[in-house]
C-alpha atoms as a PDB file:
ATOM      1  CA  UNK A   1     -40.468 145.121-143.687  1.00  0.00           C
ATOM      2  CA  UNK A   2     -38.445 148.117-144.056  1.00  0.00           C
ATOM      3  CA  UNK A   3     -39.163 149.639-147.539  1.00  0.00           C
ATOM      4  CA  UNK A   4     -35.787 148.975-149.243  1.00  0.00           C
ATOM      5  CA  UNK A   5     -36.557 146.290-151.939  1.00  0.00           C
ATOM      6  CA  UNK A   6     -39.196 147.357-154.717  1.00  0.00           C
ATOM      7  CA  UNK A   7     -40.575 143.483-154.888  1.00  0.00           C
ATOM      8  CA  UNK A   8     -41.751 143.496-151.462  1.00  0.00           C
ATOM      9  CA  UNK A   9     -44.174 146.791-152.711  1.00  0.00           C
ATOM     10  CA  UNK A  10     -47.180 146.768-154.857  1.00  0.00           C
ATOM     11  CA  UNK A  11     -50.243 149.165-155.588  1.00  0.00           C
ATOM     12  CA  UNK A  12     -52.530 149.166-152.568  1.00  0.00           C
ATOM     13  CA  UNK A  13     -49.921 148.806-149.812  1.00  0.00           C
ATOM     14  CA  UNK A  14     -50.334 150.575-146.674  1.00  0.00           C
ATOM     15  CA  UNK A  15     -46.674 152.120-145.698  1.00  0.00           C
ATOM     16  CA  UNK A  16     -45.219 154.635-143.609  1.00  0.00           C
ATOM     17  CA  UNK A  17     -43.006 157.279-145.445  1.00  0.00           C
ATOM     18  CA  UNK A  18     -40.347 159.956-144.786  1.00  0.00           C
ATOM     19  CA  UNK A  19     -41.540 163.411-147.081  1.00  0.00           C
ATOM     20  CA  UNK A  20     -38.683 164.737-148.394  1.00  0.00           C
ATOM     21  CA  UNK A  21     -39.497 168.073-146.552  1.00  0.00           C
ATOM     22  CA  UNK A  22     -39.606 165.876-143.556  1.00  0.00           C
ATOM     23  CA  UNK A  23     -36.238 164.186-144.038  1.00  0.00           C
ATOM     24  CA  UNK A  24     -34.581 166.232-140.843  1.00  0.00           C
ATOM     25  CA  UNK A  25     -36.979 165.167-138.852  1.00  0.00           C
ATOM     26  CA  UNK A  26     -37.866 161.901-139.870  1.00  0.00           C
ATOM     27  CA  UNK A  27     -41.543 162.664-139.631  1.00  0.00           C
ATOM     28  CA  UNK A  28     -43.679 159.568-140.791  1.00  0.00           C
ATOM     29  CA  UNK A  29     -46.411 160.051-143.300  1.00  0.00           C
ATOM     30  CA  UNK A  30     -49.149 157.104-143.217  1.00  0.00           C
ATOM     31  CA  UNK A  31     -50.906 155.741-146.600  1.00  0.00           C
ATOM     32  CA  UNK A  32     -51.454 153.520-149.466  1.00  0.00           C
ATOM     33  CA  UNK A  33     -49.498 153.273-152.334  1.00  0.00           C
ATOM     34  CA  UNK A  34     -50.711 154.527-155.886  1.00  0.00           C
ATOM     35  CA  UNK A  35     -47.271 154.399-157.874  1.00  0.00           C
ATOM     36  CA  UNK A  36     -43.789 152.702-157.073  1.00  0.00           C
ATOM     37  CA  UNK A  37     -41.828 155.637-158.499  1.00  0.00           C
ATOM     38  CA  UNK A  38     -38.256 154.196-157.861  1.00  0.00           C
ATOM     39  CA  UNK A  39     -36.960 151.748-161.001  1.00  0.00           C
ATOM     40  CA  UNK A  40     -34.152 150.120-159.495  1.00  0.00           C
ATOM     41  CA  UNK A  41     -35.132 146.669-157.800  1.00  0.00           C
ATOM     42  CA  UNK A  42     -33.427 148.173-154.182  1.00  0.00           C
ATOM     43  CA  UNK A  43     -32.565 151.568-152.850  1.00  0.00           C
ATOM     44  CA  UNK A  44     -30.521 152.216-149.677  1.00  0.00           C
ATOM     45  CA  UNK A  45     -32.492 155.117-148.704  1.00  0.00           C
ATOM     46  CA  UNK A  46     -36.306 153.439-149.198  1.00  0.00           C
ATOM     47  CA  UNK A  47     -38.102 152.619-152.203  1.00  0.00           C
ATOM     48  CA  UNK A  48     -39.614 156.285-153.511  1.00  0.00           C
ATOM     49  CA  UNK A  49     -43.818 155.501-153.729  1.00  0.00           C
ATOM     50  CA  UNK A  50     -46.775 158.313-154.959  1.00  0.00           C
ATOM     51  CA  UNK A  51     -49.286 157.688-152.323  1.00  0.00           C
ATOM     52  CA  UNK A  52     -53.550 158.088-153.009  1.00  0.00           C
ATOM     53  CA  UNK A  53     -53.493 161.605-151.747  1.00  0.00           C
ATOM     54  CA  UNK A  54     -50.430 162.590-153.988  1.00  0.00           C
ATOM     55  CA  UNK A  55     -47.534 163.090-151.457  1.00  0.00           C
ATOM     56  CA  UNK A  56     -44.319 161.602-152.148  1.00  0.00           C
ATOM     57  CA  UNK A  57     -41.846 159.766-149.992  1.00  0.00           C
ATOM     58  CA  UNK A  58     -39.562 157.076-149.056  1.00  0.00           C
ATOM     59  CA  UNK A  59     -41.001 153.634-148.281  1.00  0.00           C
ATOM     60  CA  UNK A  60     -39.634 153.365-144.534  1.00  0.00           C
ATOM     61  CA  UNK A  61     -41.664 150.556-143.047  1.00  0.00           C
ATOM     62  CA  UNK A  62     -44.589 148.143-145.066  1.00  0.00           C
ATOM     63  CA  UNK A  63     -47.523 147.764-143.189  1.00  0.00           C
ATOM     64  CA  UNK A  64     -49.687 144.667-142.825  1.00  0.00           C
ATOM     65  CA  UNK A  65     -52.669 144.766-144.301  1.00  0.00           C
ATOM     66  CA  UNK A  66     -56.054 145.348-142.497  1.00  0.00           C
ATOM     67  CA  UNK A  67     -58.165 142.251-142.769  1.00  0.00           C
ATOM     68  CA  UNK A  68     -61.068 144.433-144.417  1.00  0.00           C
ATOM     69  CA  UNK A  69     -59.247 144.807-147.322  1.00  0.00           C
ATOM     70  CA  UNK A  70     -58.341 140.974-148.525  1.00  0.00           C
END
């Protein structure tokens, strides 16, 4: 999934996102999601997400999740 509609996001979803110092470059960032920061229900860019460590980005890709964690 590629991070653009906020329904397809929920606290506790492991994503790749672009940092916004990273934006040139594209640079993924790896984690899980604490807060779904953007309000509108899609955004052409990637939905904007806190993740556990505090870094914040746009949602590029959604991740499966690990069977562990079911």
């Amino acid at each position: 999934m590629n991070g653009q509609r906020r329904e397809q996001l929920q606290a506790g979803s492991l994503v790749d996102i672009v940092l916004k110092a990273d934006q040139r470059t594209g640079k993924l960032t790896r984690g899980t999601v604490k807060d779904i920061l953007t309000r509108s229900a899609t955004h052409p860019h990637g939905i904007k997400v806190r993740l556990t460590d505090g870094q914040v980005g746009r949602v590029k890709s959604i991740l499966p999740s690990s069977p562990e964690q079911d």
